[in-house]
C-alpha atoms as a PDB file:
ATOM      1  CA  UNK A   1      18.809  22.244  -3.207  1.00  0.00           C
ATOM      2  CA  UNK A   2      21.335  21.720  -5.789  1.00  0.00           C
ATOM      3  CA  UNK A   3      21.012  22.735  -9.355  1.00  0.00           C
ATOM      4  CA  UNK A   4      19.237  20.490 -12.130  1.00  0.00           C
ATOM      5  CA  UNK A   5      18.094  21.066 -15.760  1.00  0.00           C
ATOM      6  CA  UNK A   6      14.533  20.435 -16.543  1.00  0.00           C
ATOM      7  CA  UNK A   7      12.723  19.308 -19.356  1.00  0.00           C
ATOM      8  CA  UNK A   8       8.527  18.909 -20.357  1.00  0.00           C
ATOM      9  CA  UNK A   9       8.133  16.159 -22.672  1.00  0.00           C
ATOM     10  CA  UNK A  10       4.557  15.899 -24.629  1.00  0.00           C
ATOM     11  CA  UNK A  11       5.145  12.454 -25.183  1.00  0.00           C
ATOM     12  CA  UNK A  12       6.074   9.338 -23.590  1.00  0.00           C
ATOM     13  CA  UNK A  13       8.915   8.472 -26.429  1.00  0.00           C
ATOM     14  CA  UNK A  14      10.999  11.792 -25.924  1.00  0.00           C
ATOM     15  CA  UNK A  15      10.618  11.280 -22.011  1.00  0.00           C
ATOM     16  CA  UNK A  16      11.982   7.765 -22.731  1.00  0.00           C
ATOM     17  CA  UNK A  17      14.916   9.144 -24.785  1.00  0.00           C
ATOM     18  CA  UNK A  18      15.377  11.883 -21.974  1.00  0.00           C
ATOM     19  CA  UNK A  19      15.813   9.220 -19.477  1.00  0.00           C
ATOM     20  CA  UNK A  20      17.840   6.949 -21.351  1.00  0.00           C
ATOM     21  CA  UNK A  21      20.293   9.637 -22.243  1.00  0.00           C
ATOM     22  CA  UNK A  22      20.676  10.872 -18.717  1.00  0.00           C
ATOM     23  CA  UNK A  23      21.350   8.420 -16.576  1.00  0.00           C
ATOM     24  CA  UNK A  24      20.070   9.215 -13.056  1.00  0.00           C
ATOM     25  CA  UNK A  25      17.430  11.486 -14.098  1.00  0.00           C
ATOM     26  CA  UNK A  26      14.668  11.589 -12.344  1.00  0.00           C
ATOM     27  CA  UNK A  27      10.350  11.780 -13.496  1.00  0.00           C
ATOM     28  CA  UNK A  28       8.316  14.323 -11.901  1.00  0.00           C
ATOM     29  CA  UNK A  29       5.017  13.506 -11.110  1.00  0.00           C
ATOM     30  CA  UNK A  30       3.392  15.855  -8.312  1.00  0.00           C
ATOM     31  CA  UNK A  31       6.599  16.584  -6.933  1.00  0.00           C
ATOM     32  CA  UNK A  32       5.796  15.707  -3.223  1.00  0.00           C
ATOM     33  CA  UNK A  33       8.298  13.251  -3.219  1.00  0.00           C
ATOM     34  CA  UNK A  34      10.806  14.015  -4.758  1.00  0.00           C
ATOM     35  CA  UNK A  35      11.143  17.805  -4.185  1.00  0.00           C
ATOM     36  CA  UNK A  36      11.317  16.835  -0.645  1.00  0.00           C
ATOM     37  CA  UNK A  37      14.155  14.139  -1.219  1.00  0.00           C
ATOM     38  CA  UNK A  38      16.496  16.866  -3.137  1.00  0.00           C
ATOM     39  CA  UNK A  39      15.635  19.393  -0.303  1.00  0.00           C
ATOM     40  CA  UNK A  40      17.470  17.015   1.517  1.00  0.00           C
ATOM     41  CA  UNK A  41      19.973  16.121  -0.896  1.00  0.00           C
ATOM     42  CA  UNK A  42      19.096  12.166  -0.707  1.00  0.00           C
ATOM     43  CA  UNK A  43      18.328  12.948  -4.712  1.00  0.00           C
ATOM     44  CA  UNK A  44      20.402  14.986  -6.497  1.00  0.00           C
ATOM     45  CA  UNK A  45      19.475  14.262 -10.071  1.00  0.00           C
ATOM     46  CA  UNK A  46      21.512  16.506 -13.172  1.00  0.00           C
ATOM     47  CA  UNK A  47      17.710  16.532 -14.933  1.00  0.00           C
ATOM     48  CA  UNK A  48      14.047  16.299 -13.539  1.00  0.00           C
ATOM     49  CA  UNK A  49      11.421  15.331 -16.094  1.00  0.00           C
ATOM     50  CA  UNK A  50       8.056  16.703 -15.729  1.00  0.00           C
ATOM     51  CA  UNK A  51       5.383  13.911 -17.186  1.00  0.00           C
ATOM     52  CA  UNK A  52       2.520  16.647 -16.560  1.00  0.00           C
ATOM     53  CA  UNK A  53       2.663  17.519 -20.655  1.00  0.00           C
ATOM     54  CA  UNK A  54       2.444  13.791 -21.422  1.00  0.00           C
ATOM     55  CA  UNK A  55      -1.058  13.368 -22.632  1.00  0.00           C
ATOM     56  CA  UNK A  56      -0.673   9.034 -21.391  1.00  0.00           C
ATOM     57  CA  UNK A  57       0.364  10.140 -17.569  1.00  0.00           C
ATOM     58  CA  UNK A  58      -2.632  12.330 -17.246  1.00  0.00           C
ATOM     59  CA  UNK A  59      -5.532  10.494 -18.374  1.00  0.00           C
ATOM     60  CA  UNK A  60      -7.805   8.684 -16.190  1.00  0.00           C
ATOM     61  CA  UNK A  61     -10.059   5.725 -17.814  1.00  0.00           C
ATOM     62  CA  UNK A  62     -13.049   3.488 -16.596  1.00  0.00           C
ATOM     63  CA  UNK A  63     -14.591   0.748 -18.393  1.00  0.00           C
ATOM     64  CA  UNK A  64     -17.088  -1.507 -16.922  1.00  0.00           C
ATOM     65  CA  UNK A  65     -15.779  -4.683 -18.437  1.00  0.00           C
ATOM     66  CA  UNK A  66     -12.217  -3.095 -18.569  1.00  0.00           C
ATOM     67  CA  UNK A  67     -11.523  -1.881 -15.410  1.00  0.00           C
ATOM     68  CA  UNK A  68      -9.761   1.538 -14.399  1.00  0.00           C
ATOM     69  CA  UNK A  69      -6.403   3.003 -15.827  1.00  0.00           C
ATOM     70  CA  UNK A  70      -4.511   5.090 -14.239  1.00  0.00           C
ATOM     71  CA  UNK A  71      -2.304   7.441 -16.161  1.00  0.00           C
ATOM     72  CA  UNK A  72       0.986   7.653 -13.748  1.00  0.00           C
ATOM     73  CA  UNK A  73       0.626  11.293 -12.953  1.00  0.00           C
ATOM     74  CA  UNK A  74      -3.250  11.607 -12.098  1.00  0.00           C
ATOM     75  CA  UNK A  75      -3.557  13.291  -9.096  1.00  0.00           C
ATOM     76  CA  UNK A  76      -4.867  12.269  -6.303  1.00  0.00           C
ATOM     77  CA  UNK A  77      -8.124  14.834  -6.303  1.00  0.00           C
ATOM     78  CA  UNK A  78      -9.249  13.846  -9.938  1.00  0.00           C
ATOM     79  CA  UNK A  79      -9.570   9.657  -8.457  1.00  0.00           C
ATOM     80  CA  UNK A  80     -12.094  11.428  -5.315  1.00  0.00           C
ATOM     81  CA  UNK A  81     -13.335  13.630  -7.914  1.00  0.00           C
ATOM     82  CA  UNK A  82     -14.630  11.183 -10.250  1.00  0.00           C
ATOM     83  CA  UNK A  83     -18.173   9.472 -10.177  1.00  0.00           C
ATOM     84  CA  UNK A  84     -17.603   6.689 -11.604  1.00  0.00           C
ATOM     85  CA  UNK A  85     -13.904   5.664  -9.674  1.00  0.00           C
ATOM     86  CA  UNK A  86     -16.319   6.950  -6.610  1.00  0.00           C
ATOM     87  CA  UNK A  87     -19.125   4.158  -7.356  1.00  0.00           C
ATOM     88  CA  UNK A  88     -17.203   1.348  -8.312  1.00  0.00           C
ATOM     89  CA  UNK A  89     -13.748   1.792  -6.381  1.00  0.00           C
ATOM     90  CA  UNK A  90     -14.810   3.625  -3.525  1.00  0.00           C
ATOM     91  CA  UNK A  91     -11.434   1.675  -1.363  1.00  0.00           C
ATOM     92  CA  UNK A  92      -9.262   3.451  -4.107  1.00  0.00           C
ATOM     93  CA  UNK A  93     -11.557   6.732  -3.049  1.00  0.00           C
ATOM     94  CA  UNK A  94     -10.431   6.368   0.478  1.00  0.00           C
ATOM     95  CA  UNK A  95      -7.071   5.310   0.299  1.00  0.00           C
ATOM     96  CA  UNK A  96      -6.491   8.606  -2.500  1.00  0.00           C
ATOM     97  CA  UNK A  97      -8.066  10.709   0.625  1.00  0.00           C
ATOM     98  CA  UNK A  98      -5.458   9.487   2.936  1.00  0.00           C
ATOM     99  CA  UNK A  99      -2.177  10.619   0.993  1.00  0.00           C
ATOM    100  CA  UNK A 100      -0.779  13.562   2.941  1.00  0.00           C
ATOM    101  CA  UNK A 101      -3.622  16.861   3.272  1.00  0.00           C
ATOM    102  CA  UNK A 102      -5.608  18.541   0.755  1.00  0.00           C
ATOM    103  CA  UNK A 103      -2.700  20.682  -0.771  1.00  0.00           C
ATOM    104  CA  UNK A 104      -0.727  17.422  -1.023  1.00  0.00           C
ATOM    105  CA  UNK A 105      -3.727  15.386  -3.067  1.00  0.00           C
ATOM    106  CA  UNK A 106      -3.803  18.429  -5.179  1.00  0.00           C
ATOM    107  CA  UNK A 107      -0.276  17.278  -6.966  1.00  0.00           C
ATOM    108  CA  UNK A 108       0.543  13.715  -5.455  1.00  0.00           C
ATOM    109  CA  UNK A 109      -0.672  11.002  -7.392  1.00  0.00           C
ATOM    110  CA  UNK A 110      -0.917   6.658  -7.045  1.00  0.00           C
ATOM    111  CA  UNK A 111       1.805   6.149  -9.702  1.00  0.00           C
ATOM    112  CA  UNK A 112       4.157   8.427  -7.581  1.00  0.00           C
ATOM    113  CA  UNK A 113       3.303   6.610  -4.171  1.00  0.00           C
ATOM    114  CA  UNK A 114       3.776   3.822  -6.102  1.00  0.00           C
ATOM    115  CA  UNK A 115       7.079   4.513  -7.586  1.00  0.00           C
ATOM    116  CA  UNK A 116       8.406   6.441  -4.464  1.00  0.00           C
ATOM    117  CA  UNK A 117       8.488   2.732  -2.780  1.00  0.00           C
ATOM    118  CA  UNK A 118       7.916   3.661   0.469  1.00  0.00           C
ATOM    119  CA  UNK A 119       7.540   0.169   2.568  1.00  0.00           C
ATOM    120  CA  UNK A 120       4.844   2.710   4.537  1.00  0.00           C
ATOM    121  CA  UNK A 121       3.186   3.456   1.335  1.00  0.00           C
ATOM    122  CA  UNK A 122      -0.594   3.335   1.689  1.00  0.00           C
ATOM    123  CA  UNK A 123      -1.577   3.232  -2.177  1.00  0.00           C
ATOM    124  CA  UNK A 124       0.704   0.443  -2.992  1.00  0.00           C
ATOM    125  CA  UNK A 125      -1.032  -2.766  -0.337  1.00  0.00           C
ATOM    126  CA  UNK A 126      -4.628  -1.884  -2.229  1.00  0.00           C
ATOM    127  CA  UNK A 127      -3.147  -1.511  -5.819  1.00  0.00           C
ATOM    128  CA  UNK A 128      -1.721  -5.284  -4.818  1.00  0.00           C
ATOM    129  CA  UNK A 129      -5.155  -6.306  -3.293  1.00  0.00           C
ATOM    130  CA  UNK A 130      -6.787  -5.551  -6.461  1.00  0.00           C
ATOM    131  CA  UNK A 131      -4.586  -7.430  -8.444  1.00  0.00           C
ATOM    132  CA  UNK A 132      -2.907  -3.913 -10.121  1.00  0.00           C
ATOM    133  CA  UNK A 133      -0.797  -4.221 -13.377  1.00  0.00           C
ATOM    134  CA  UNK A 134       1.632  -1.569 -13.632  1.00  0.00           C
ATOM    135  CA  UNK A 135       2.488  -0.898 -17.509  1.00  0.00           C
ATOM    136  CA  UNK A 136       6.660   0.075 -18.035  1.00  0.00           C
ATOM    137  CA  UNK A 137       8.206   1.921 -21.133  1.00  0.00           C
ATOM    138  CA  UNK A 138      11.805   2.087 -21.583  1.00  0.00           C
ATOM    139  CA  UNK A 139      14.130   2.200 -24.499  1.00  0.00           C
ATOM    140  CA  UNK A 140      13.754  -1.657 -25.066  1.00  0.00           C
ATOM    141  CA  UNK A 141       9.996  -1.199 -25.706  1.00  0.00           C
ATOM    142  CA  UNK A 142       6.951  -2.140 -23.278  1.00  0.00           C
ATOM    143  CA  UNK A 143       6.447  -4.228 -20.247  1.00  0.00           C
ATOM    144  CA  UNK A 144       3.507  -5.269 -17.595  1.00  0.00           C
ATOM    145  CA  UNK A 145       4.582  -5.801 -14.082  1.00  0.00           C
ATOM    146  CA  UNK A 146       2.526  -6.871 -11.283  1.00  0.00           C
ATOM    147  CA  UNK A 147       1.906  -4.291  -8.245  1.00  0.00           C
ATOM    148  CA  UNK A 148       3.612  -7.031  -5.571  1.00  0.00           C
ATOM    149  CA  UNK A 149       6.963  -7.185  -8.172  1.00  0.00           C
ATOM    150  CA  UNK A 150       7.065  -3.546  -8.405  1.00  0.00           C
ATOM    151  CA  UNK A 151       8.645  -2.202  -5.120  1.00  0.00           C
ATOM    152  CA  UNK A 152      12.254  -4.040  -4.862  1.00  0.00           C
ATOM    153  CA  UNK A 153      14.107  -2.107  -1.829  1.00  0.00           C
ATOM    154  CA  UNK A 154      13.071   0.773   0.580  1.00  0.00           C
ATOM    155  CA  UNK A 155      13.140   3.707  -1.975  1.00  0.00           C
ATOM    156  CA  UNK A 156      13.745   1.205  -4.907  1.00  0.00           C
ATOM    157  CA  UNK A 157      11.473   0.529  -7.592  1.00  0.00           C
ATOM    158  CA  UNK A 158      11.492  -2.456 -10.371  1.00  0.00           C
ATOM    159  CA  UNK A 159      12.248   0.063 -13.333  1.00  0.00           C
ATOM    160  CA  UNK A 160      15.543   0.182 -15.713  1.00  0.00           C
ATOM    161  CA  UNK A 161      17.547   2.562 -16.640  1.00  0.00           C
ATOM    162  CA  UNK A 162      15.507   4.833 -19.248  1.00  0.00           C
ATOM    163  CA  UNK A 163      11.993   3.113 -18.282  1.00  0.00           C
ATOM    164  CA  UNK A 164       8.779   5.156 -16.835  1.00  0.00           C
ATOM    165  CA  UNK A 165       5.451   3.900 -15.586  1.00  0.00           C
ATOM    166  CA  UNK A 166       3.116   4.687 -18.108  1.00  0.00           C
ATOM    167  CA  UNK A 167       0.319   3.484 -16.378  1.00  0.00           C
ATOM    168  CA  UNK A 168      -1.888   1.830 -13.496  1.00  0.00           C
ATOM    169  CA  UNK A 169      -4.293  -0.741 -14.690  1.00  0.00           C
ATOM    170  CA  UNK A 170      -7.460  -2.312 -11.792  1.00  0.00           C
ATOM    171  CA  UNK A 171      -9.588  -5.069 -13.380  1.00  0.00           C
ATOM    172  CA  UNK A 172     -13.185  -3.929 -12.961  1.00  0.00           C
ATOM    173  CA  UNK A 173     -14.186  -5.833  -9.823  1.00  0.00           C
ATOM    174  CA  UNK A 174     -16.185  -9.115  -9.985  1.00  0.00           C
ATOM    175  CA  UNK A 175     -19.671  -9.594  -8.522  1.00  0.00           C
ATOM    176  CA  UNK A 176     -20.247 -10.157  -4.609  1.00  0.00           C
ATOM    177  CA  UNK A 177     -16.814  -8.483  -4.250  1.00  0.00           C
ATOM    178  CA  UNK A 178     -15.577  -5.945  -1.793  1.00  0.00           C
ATOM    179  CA  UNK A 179     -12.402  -3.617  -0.868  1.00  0.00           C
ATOM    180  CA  UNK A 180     -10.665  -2.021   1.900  1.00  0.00           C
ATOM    181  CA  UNK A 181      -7.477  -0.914   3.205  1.00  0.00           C
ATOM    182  CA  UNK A 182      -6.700  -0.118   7.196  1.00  0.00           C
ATOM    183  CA  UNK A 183      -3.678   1.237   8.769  1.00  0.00           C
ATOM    184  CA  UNK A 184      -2.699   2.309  12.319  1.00  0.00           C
ATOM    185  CA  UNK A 185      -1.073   5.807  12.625  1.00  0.00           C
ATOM    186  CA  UNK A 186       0.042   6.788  16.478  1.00  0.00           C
ATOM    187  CA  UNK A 187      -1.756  10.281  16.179  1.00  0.00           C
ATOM    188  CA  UNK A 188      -3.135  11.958  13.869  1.00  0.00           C
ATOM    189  CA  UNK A 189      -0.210  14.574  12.787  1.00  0.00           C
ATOM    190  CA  UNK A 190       2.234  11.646  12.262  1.00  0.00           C
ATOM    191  CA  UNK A 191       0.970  10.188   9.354  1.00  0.00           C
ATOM    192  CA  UNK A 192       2.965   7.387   8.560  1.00  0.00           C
ATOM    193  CA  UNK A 193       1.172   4.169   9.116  1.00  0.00           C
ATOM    194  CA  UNK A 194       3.130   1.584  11.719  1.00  0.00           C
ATOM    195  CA  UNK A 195       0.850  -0.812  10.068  1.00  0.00           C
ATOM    196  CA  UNK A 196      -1.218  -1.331   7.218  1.00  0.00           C
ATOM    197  CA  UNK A 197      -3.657  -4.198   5.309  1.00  0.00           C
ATOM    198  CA  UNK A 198      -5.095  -3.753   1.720  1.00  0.00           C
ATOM    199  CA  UNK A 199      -7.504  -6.135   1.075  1.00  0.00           C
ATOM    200  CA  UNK A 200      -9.938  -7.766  -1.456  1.00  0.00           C
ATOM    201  CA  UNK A 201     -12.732 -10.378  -1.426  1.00  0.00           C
ATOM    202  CA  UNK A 202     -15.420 -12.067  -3.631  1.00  0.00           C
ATOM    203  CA  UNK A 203     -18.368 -13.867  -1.905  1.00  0.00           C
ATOM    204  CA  UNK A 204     -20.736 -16.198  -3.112  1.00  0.00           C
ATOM    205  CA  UNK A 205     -23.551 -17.417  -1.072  1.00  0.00           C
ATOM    206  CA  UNK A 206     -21.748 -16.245   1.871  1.00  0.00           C
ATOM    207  CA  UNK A 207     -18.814 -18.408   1.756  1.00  0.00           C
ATOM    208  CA  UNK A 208     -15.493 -16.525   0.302  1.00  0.00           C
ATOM    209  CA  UNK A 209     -14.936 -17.459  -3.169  1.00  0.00           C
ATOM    210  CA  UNK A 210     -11.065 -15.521  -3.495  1.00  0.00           C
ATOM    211  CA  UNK A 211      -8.984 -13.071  -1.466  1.00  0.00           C
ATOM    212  CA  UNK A 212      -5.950 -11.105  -1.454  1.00  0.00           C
ATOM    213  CA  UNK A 213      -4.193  -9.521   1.232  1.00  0.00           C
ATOM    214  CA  UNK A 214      -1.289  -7.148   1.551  1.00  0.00           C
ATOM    215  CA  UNK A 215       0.713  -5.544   4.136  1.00  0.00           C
ATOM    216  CA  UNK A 216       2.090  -1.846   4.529  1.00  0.00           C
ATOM    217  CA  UNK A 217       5.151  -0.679   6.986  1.00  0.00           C
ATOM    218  CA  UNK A 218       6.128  -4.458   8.243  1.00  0.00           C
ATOM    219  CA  UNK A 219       8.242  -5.056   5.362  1.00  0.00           C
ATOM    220  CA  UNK A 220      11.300  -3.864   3.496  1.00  0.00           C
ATOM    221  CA  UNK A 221       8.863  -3.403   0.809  1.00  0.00           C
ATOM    222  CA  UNK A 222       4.734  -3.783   0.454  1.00  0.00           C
ATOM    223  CA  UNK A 223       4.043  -7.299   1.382  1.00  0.00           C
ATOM    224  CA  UNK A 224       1.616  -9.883  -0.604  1.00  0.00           C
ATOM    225  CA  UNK A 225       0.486 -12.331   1.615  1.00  0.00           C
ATOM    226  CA  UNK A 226      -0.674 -15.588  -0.521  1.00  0.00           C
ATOM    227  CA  UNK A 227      -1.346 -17.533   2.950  1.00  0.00           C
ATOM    228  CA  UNK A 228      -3.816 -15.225   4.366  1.00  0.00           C
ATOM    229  CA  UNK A 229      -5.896 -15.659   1.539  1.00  0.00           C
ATOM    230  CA  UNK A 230      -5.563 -19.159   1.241  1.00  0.00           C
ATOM    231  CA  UNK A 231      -6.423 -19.819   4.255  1.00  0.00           C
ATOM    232  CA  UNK A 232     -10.384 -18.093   4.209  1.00  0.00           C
ATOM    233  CA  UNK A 233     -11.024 -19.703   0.703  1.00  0.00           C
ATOM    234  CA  UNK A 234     -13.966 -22.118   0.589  1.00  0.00           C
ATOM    235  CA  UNK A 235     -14.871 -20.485   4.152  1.00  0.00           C
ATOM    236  CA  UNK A 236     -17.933 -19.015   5.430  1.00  0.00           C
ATOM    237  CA  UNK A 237     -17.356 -15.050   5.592  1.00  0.00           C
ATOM    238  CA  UNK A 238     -17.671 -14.716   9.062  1.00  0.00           C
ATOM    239  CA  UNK A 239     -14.853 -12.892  11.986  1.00  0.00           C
ATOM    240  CA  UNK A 240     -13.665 -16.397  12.895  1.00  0.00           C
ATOM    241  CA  UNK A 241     -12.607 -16.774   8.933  1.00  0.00           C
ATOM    242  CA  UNK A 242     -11.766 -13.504   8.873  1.00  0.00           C
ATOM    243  CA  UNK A 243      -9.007 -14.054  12.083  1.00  0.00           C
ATOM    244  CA  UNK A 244      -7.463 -16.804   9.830  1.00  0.00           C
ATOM    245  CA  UNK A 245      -6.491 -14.187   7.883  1.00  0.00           C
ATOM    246  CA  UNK A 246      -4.998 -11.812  10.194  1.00  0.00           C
ATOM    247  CA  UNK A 247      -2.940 -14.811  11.682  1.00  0.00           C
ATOM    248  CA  UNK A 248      -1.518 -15.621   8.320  1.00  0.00           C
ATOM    249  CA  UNK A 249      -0.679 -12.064   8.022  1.00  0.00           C
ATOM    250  CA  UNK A 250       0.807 -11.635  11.431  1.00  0.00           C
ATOM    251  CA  UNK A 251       3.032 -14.838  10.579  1.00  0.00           C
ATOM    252  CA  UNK A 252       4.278 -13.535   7.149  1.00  0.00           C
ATOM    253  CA  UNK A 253       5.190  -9.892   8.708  1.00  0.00           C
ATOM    254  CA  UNK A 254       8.887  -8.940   8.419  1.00  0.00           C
ATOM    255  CA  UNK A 255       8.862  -5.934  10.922  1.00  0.00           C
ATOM    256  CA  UNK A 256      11.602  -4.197  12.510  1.00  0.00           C
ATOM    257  CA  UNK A 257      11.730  -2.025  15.576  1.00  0.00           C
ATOM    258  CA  UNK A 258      11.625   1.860  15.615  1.00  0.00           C
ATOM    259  CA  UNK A 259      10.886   4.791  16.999  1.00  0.00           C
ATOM    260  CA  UNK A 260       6.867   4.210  15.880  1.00  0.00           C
ATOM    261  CA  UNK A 261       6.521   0.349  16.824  1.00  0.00           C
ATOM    262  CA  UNK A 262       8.264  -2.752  18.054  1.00  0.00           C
ATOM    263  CA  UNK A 263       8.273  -5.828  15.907  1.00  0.00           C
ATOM    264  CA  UNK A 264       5.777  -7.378  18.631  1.00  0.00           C
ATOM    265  CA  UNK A 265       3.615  -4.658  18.078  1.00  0.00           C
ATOM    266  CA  UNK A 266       3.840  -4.637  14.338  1.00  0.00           C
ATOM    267  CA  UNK A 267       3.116  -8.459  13.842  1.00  0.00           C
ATOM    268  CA  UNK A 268       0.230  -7.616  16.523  1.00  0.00           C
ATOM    269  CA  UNK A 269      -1.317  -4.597  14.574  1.00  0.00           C
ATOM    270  CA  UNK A 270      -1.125  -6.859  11.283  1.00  0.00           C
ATOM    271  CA  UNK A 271      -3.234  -9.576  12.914  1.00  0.00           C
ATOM    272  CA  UNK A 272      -6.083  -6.523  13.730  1.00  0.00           C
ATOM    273  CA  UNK A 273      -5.752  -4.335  10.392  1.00  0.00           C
ATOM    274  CA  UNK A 274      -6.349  -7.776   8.106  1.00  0.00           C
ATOM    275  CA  UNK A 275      -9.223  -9.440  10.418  1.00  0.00           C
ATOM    276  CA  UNK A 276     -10.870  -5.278   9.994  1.00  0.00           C
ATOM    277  CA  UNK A 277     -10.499  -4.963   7.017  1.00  0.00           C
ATOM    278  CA  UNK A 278     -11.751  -8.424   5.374  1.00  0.00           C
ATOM    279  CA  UNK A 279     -14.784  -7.791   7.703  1.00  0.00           C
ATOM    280  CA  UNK A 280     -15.411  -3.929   6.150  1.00  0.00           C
ATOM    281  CA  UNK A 281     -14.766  -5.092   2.361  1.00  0.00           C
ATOM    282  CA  UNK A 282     -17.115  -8.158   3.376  1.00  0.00           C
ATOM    283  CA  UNK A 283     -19.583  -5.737   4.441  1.00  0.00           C
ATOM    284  CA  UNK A 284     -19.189  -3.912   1.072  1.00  0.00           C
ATOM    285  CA  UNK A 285     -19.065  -7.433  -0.907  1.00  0.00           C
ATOM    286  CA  UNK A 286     -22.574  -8.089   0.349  1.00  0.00           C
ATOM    287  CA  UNK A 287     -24.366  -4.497   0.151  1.00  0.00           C
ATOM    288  CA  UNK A 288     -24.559  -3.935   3.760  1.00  0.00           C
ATOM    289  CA  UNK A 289     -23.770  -0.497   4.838  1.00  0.00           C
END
């Protein structure tokens, strides 16, 4: 690894003026990305900034008619951890359990996964499902983006020069609505998903009212896919609705071909993970368990 300065800010306005005077500096979250990168030398940053000090990036908030904010650095164990995140986002509870082990979860958090930009990130298709707002501060003051706008490129994110993300905002979830993300991993020690579907629903008198669907690892970033659901509103919520879905989402996929799946394979998997996981969040949506 080559050598770096590092800096602790307590505040979010002297880690903006770090940033902004160091061009290529990088934020440190957990770590778990980015130590890994300049082990590698694919990041070789003059200056890491630790957000841990930052009062903002640690805080976790729920409000019933709010919704949940997530402070950029909260790691993944204090989302599991928490009652009230367990009760009333229990997909976020699951998808914060599959980011690397136990050690990992201990340091990683959603705003890193988020800003690392992984097209295989899991986080990032649920954050999208749920309708996520990410809030930005740079040197030219604040700024909301929307989870789909906030992964540009493999490994690039939506922020300027001298911004940070602040925060993760999930509107509290509407009544007769339900969650889930899915993702195929070859085995079990590989865990990068070859596919993945995040998911959301709302259900009234069992015909879907709304839905959102997004796609991990078929992509050159996480995918929103408006035509999936389109095409189960004003539908019963039944697998045959459910299948319109996955077809939309096998028909938007932008796959390549690797060493973990073929494109065939990848549009196939897409079709599966989205018709799954509409039918689990269903299941949540209407209490049945």
């Amino acid at each position: 690894m080559h050598s770096f300065d590092y800096a602790a800010p307590d505040s979010v306005s002297a880690a903006v003026s770090l940033l902004a005077a160091n061009p290529g500096a990088r934020l440190l979250a957990g770590g778990t990305d980015l130590i890994v990168q300049m082990r590698a030398h694919r990041r070789e940053p003059g200056l890491v900034v630790d957000a841990k000090r930052i009062p903002e990036l640690s805080a976790l908030t729920f409000d019933s008619g709010g919704g949940l904010t997530l402070g950029a650095a909260v790691a993944c164990w204090r989302i599991y951890g928490d009652a009230q995140v367990r009760a009333v986002f229990p997909s976020l509870v699951e998808v914060a359990s599959l980011i690397g082990g136990t050690a990992i979860q201990g340091r990683a958090s959603i705003g890193g996964n988020l800003c690392n930009a992984a097209p295989s990130a899991d986080a990032t298709p649920l954050l999208i499902a749920l309708g996520a707002t990410c809030r930005v501060v740079g040197p030219a003051g604040e700024r909301a983006i929307a989870a789909e706008d906030f992964c540009v490129a493999p490994g690039r994110n939506a922020l300027a020069d001298g911004e940070l993300l602040v925060s993760i905002h999930i509107p509290a979830p509407r009544p007769g609505s339900g969650a889930h993300y899915l993702r195929f991993i070859p085995r079990n020690e590989m865990d990068i998903a070859v596919a993945g579907a995040g998911v959301s629903l709302t259900i009234a008198d069992g015909v879907v009212t709304a839905a959102r669907v997004a796609l991990a690892s078929v992509a050159p970033t996480p995918l929103l896919v408006p035509e999936a659901g389109q095409a189960i509103a004003g539908k019963p919520a039944t697998e045959e609705t459910f299948a319109l879905a996955g077809e939309a989402a096998k028909a938007a996929a932008k796959p390549i071909t690797d060493m973990r799946g073929t494109i065939e394979y990848r549009r196939h998997l897409c079709a599966v993970l989205t018709r799954r996981a509409l039918t689990a969040a269903a299941r949540q949506a209407q209490g049945v368990h």
